[in-house]
C-alpha atoms as a PDB file:
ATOM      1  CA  UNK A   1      25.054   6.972  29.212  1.00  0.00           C
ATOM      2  CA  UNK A   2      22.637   6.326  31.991  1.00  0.00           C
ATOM      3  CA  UNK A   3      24.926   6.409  34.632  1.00  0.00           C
ATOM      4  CA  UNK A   4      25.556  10.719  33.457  1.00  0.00           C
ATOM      5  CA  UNK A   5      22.108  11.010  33.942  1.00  0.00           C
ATOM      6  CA  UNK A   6      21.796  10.137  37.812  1.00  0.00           C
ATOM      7  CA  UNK A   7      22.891  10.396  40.820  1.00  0.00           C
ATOM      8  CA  UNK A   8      20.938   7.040  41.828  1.00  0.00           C
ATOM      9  CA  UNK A   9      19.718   4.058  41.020  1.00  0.00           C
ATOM     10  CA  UNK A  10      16.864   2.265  43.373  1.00  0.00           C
ATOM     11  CA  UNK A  11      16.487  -1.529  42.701  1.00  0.00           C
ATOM     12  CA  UNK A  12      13.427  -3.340  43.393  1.00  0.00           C
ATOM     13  CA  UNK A  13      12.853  -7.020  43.839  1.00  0.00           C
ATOM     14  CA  UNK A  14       9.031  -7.467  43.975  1.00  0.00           C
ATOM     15  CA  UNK A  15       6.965 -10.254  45.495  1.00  0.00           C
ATOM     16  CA  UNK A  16       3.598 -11.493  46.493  1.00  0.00           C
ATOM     17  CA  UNK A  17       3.474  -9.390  49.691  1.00  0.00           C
ATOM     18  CA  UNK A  18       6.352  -7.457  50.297  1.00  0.00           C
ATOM     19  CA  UNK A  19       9.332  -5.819  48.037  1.00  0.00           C
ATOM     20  CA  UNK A  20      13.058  -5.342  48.688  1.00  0.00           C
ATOM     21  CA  UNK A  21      14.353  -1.909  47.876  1.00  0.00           C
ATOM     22  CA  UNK A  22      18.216  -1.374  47.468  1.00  0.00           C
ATOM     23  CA  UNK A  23      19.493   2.285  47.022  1.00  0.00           C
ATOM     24  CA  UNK A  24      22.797   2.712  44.860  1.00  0.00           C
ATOM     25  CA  UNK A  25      25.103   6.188  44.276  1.00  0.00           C
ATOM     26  CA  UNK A  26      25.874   5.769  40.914  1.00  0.00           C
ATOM     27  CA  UNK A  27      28.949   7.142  40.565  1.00  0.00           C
ATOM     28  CA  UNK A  28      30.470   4.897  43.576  1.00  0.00           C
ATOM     29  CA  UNK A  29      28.522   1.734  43.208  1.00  0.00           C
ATOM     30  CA  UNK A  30      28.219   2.221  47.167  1.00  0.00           C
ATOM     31  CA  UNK A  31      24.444   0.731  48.888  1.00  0.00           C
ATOM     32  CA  UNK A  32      23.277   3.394  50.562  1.00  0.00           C
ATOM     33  CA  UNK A  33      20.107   1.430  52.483  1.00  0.00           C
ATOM     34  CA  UNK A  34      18.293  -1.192  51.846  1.00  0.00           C
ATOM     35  CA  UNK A  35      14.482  -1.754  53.020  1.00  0.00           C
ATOM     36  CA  UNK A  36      11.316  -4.108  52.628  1.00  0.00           C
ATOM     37  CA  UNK A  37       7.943  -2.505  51.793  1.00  0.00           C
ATOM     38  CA  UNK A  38       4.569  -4.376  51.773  1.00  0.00           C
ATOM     39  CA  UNK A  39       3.078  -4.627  48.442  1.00  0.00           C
ATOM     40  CA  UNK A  40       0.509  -2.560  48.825  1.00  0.00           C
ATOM     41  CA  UNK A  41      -0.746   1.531  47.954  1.00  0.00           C
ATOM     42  CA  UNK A  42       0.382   2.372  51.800  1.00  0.00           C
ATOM     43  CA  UNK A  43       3.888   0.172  51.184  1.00  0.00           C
ATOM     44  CA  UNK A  44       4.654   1.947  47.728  1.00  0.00           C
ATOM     45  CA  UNK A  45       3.709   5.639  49.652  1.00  0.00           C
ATOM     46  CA  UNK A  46       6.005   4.097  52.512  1.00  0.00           C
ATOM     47  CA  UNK A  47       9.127   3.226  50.180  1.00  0.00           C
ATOM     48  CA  UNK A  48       8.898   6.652  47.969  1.00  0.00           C
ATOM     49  CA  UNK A  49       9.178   8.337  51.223  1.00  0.00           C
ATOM     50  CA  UNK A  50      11.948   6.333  52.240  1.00  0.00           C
ATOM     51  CA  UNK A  51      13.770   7.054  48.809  1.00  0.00           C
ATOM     52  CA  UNK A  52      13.345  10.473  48.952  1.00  0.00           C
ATOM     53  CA  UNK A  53      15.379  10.906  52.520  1.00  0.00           C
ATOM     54  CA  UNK A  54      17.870   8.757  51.179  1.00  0.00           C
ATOM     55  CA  UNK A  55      18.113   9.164  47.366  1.00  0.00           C
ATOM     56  CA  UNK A  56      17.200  13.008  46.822  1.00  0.00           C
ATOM     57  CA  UNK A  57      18.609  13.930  43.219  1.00  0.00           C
ATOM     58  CA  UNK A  58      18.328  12.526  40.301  1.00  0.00           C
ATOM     59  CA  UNK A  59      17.169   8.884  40.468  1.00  0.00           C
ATOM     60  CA  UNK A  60      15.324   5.974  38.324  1.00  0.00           C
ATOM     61  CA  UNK A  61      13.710   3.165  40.033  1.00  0.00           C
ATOM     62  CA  UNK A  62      14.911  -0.497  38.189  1.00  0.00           C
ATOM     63  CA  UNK A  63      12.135  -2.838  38.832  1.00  0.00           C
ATOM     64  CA  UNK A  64      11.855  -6.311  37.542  1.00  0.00           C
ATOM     65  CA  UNK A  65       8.890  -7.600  36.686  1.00  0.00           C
ATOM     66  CA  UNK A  66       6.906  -4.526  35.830  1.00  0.00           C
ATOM     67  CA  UNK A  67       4.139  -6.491  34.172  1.00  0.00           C
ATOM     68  CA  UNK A  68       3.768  -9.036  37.216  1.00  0.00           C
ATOM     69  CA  UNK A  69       4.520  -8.489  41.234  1.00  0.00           C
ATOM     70  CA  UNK A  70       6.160  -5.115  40.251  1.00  0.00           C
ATOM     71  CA  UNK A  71       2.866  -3.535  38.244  1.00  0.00           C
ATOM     72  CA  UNK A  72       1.380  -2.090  41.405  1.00  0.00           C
ATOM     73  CA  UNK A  73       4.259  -0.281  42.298  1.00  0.00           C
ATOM     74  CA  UNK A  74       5.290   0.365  39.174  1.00  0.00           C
ATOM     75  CA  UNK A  75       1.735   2.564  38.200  1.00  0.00           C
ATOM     76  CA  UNK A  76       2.254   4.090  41.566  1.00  0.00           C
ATOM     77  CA  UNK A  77       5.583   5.653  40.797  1.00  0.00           C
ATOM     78  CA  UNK A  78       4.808   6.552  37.125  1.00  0.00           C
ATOM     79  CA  UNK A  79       1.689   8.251  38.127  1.00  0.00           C
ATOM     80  CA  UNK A  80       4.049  10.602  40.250  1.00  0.00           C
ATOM     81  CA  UNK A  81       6.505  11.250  37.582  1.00  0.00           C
ATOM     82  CA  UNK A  82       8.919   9.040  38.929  1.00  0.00           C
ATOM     83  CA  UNK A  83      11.467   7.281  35.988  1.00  0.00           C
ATOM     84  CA  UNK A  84      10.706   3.673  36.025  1.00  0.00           C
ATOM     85  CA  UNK A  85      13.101   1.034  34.181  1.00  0.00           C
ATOM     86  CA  UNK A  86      12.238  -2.419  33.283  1.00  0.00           C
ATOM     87  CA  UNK A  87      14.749  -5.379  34.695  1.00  0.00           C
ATOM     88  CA  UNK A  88      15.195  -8.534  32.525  1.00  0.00           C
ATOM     89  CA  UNK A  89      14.100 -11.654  34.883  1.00  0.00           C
ATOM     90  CA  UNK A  90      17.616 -12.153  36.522  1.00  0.00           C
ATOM     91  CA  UNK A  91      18.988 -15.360  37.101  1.00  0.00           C
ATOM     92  CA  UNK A  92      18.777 -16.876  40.839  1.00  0.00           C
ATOM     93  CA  UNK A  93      22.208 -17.981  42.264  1.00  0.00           C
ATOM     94  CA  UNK A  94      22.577 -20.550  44.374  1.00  0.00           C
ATOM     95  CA  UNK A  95      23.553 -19.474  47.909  1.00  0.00           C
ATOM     96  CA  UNK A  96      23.556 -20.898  51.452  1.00  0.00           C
ATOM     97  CA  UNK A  97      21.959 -19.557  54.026  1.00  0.00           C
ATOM     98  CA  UNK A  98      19.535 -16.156  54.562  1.00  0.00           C
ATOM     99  CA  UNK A  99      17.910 -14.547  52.509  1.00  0.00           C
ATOM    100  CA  UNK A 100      18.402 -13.011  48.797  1.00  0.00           C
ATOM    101  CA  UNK A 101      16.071 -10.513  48.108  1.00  0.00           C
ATOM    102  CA  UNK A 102      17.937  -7.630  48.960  1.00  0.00           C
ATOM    103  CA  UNK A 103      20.975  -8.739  47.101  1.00  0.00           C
ATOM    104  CA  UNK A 104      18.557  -9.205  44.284  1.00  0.00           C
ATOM    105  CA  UNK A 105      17.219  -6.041  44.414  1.00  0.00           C
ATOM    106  CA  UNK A 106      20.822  -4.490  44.515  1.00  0.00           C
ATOM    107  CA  UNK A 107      21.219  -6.693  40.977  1.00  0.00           C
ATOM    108  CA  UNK A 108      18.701  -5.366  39.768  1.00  0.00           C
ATOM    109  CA  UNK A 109      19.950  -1.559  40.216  1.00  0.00           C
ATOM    110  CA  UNK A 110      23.243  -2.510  39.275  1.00  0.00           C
ATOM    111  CA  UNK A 111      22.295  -4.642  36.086  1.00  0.00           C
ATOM    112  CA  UNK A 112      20.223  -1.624  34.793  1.00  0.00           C
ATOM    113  CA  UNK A 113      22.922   0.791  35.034  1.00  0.00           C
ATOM    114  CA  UNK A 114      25.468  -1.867  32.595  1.00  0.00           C
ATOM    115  CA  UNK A 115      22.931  -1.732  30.390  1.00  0.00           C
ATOM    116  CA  UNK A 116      23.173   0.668  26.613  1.00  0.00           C
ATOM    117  CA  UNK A 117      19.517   0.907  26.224  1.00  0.00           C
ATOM    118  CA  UNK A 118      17.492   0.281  29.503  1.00  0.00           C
ATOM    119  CA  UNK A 119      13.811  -0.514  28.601  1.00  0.00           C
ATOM    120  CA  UNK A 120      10.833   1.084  29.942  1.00  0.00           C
ATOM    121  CA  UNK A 121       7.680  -0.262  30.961  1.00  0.00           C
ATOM    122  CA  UNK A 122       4.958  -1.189  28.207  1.00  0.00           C
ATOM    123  CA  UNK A 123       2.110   0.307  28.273  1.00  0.00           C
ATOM    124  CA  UNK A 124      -0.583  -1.065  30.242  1.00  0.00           C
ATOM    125  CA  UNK A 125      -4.579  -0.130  29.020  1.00  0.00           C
ATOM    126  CA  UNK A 126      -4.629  -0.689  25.596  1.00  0.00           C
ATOM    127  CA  UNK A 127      -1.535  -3.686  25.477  1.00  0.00           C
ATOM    128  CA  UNK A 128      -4.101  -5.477  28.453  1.00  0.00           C
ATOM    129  CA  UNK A 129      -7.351  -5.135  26.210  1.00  0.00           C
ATOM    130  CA  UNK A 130      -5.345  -6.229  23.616  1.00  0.00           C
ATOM    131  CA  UNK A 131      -4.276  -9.560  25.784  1.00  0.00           C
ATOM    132  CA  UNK A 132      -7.823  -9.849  26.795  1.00  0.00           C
ATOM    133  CA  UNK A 133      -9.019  -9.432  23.033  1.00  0.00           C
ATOM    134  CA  UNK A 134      -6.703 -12.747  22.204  1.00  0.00           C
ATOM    135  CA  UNK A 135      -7.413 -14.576  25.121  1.00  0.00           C
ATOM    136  CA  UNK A 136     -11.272 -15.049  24.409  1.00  0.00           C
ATOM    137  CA  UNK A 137     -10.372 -15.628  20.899  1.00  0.00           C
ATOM    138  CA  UNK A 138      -8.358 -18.186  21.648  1.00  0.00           C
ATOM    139  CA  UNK A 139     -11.367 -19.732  24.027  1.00  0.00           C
ATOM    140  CA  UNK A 140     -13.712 -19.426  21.447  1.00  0.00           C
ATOM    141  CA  UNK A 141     -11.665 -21.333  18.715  1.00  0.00           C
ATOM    142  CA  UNK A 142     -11.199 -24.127  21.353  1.00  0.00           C
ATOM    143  CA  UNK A 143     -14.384 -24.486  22.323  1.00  0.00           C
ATOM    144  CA  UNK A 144     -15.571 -24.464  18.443  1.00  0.00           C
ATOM    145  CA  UNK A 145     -12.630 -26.857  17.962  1.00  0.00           C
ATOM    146  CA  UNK A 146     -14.184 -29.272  20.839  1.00  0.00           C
ATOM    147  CA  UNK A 147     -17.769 -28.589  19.560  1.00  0.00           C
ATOM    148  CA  UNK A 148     -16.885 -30.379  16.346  1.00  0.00           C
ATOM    149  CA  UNK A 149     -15.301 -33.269  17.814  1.00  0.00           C
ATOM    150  CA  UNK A 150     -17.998 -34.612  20.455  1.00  0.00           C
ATOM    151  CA  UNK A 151     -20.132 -34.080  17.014  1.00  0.00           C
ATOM    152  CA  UNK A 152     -17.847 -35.944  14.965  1.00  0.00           C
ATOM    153  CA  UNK A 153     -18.302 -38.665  17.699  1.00  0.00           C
ATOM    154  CA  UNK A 154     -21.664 -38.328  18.027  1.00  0.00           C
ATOM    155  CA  UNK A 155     -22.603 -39.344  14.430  1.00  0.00           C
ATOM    156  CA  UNK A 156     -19.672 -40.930  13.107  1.00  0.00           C
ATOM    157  CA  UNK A 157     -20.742 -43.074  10.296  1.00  0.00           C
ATOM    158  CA  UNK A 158     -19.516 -47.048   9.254  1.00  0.00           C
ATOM    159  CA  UNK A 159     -15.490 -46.992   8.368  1.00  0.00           C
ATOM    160  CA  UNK A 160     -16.153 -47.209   5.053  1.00  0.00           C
ATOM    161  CA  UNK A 161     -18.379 -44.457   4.514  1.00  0.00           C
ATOM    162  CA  UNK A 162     -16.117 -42.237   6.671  1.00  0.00           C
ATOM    163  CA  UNK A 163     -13.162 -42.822   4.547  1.00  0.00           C
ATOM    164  CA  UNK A 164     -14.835 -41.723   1.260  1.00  0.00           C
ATOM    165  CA  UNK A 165     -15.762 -38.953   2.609  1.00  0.00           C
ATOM    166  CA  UNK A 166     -13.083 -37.600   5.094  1.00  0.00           C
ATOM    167  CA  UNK A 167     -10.562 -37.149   2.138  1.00  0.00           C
ATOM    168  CA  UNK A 168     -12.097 -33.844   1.646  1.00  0.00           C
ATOM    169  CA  UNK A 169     -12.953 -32.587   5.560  1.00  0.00           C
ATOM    170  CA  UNK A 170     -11.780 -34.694   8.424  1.00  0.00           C
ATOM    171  CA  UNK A 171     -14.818 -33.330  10.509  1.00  0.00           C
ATOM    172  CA  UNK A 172     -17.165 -31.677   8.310  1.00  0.00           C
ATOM    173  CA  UNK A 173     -16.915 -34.547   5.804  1.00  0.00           C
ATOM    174  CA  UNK A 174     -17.865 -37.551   8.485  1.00  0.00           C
ATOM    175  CA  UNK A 175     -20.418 -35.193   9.865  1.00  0.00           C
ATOM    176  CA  UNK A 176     -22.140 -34.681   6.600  1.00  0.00           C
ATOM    177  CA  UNK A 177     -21.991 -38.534   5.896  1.00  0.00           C
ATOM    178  CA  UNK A 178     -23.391 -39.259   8.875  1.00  0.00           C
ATOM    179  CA  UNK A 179     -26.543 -37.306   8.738  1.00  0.00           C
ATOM    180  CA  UNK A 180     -27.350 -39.349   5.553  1.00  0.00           C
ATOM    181  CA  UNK A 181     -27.378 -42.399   7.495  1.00  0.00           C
ATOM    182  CA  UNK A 182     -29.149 -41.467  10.959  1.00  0.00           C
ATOM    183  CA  UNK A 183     -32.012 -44.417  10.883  1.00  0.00           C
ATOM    184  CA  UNK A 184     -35.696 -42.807  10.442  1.00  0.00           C
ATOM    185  CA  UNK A 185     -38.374 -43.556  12.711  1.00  0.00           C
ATOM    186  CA  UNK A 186     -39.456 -46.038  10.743  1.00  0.00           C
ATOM    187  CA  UNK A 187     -36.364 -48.208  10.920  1.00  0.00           C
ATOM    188  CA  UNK A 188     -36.702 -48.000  14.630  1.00  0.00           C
ATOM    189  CA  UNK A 189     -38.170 -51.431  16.026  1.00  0.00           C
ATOM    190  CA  UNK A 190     -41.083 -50.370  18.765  1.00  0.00           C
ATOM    191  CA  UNK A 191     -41.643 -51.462  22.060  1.00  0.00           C
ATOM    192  CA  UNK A 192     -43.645 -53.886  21.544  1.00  0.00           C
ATOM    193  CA  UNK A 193     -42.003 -55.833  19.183  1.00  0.00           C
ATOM    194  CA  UNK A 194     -38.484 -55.876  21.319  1.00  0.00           C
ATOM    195  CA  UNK A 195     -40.636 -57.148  24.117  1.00  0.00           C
ATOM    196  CA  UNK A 196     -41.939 -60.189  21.819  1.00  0.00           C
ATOM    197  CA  UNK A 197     -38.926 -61.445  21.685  1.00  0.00           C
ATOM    198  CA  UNK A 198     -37.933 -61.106  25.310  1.00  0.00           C
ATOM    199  CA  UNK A 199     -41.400 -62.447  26.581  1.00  0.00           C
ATOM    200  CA  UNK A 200     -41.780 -59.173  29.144  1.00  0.00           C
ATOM    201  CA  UNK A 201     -44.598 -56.987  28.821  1.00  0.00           C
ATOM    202  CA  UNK A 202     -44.178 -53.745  26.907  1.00  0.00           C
ATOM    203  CA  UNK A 203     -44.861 -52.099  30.051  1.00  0.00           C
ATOM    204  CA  UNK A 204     -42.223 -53.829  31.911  1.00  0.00           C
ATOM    205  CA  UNK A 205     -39.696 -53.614  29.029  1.00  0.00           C
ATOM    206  CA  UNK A 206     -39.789 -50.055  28.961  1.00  0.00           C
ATOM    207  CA  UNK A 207     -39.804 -48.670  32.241  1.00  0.00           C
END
């Protein structure tokens, strides 16, 4: 079980700006201190120090949302060899008055060690590239998706025509009808025989 493995377990309840460290012995359950650390390189250097006048031994850092507020700090530690757990989201309590983040950080120690199988942090290079990979996919097929649309709109042929052809392609279909029946130059009345029938001057008319 985890809880053979170490002496203790350091919660962390990240935020925006600043993350709530809780520091449990194992064996006892017991807080042994609690701090807040800003989110930054000099805040992570600032809370390992802290943890290792408080929780020398052996130790595993429980920090929930490793791929979110907690990624800084979590890279940090792992690039130092420190043993970095991943906490399920936990669920907020209601409570009056003060406060919660250090109690949530002291979940999130606790919650870890009741767990069979704690998981560790994915990966993070190739499982980002990967998210960016089927992000712009996703954009592109959009964008095609409204391409064809303001084109369907665009030349979108008589009802009738549209619903012989659409039975076989919904866009593609009206699209191909409709380039059959764009009127030619020729069918286009000029200038000046619109402005015969106004009585303006072709000039006039057209500006």
């Amino acid at each position: 079980m985890l809880a053979d493995q170490l002496d203790y377990m350091i919660g962390v309840d990240p935020h925006r700006d600043a993350h709530a460290l809780a520091v449990v012995h194992v064996l006892s359950g017991a807080i042994v201190f609690e701090a807040n650390v800003a989110a930054s390189s000099d805040g992570y250097a600032h809370a390992l120090e802290l943890v290792d006048v408080h929780a020398a031994g052996r130790r595993a850092f429980a920090v929930e949302g490793t791929g979110s507020f907690g990624a800084g700090l979590t890279r940090f530690l792992t690039r130092r060899g420190e043993r970095v757990l991943e906490v399920s989201r936990l669920r907020r309590e209601r409570r009056s008055g003060g406060k919660t983040d250090a109690l949530d950080a002291v979940r999130a120690a606790r919650g870890v060690l009741a767990q069979e199988r704690p998981a560790t942090p994915r990966a993070g290079g190739e499982r980002q590239a990967l998210q960016a990979l089927v992000a712009a996919r996703e954009g592109a097929v959009n964008a095609r998706r409204a391409g064809l649309c303001q084109l369907r709109d665009l030349l979108i042929p008589p009802p009738s025509l549209c619903a012989a052809s659409c039975g076989r392609s919904p866009v593609l279909g009206c699209c191909n009808t409709s380039q059959q029946h764009v009127p030619a130059a020729a069918e286009i009345p000029s200038c000046a025989a619109a402005c015969s029938r106004c009585a303006r001057s072709p000039d006039a008319c057209c500006n």
